[in-house]
C-alpha atoms as a PDB file:
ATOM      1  CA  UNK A   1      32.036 -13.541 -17.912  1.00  0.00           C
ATOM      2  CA  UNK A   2      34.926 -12.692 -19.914  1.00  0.00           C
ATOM      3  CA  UNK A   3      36.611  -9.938 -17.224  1.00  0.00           C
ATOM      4  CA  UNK A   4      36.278 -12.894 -14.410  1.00  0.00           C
ATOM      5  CA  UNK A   5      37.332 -15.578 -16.001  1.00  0.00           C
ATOM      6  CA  UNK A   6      39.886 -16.263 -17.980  1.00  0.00           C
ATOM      7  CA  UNK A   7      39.957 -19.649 -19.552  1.00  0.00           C
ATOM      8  CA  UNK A   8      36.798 -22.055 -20.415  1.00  0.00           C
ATOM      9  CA  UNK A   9      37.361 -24.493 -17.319  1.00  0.00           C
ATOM     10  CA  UNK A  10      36.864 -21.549 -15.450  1.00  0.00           C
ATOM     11  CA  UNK A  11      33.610 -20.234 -17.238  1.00  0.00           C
ATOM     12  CA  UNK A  12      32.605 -24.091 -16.212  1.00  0.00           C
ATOM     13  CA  UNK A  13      32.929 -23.609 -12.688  1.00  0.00           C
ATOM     14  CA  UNK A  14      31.552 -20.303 -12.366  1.00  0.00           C
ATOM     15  CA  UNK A  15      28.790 -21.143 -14.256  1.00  0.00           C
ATOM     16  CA  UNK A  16      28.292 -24.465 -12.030  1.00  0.00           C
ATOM     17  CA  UNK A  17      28.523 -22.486  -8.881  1.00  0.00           C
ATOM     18  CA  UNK A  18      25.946 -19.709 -10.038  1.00  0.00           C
ATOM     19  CA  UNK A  19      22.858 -22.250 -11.443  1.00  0.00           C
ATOM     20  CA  UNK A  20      23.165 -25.499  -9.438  1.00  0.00           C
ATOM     21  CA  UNK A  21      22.125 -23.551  -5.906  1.00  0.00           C
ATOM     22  CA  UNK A  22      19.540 -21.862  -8.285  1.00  0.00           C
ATOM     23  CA  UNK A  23      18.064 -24.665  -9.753  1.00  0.00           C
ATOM     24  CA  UNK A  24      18.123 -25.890  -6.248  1.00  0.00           C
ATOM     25  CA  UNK A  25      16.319 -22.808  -4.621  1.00  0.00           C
ATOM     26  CA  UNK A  26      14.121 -21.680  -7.351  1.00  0.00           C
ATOM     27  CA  UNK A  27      11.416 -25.042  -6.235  1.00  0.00           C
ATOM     28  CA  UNK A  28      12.545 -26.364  -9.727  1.00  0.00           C
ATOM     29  CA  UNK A  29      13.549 -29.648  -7.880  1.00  0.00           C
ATOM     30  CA  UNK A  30      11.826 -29.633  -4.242  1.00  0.00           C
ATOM     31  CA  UNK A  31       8.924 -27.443  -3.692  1.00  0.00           C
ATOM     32  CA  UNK A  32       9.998 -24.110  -2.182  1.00  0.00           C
ATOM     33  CA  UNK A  33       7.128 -24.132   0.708  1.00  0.00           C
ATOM     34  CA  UNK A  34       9.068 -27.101   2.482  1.00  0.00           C
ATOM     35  CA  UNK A  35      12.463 -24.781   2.567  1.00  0.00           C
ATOM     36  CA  UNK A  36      13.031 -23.518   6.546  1.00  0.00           C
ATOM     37  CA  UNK A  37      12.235 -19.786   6.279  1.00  0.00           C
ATOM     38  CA  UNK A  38      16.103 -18.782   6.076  1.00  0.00           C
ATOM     39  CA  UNK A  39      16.597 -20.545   2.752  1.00  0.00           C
ATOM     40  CA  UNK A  40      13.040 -19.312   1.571  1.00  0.00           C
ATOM     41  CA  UNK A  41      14.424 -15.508   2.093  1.00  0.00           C
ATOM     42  CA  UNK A  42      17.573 -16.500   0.121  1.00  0.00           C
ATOM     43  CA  UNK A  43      15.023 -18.249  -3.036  1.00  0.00           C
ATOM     44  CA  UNK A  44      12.860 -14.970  -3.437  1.00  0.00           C
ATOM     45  CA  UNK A  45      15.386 -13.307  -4.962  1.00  0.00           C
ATOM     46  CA  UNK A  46      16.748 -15.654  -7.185  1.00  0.00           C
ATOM     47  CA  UNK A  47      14.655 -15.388 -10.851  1.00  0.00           C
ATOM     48  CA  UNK A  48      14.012 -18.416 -11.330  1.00  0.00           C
ATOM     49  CA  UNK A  49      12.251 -19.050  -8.251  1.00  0.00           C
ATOM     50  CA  UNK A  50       9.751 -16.197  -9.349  1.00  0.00           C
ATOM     51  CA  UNK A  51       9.488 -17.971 -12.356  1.00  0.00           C
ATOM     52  CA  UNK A  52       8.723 -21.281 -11.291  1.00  0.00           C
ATOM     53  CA  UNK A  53       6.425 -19.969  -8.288  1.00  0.00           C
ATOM     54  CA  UNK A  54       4.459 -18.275 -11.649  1.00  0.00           C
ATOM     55  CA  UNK A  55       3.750 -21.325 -13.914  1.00  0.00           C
ATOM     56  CA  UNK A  56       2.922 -23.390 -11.140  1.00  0.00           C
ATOM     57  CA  UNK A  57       0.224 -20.743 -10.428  1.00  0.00           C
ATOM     58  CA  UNK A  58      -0.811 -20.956 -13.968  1.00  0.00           C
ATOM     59  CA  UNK A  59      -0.937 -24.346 -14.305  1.00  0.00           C
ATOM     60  CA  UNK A  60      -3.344 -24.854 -11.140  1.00  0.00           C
ATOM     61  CA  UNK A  61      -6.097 -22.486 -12.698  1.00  0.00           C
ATOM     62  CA  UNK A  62      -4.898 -19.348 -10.622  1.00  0.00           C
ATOM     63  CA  UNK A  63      -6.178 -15.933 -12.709  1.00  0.00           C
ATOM     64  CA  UNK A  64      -3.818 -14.012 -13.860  1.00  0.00           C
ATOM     65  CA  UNK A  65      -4.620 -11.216 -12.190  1.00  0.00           C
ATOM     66  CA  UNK A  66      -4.368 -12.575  -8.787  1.00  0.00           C
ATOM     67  CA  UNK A  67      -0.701 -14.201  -8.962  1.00  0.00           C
ATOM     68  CA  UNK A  68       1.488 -12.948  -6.636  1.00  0.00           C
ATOM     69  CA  UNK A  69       4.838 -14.098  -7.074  1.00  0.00           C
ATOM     70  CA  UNK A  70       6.480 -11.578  -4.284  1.00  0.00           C
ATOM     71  CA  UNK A  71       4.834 -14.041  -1.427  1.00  0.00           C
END
């Protein structure tokens, strides 16, 4: 963070711009299945939507084994 920004109001923004469309994506907030397919390709690669898609697996009783998180 340091080499592209220079001052803490800065850090701020960056910071803002990088984990509210995240935290928006990932299915944190609205569940990813009712995104239009566009924004659903944009979501799989974000982490935390790979992380969310895996506890909500968990916590309906899916086996471990048979989680796929890449779908």
């Amino acid at each position: 963070m340091a080499i592209l920004c220079r001052t803490i109001k800065s850090v701020n923004a960056v910071t803002s711009l990088v984990y509210f469309p995240m935290l928006f994506l990932s299915g944190a907030t609205i569940p990813y299945e009712l995104f239009p397919s566009g924004l659903q390709k944009v979501a799989k690669v974000l982490p935390l939507t790979q992380g969310i898609k895996f506890m909500k697996a968990v916590s309906m009783g899916v086996v471990f084994s048979q989680i796929d998180i890449y779908n």
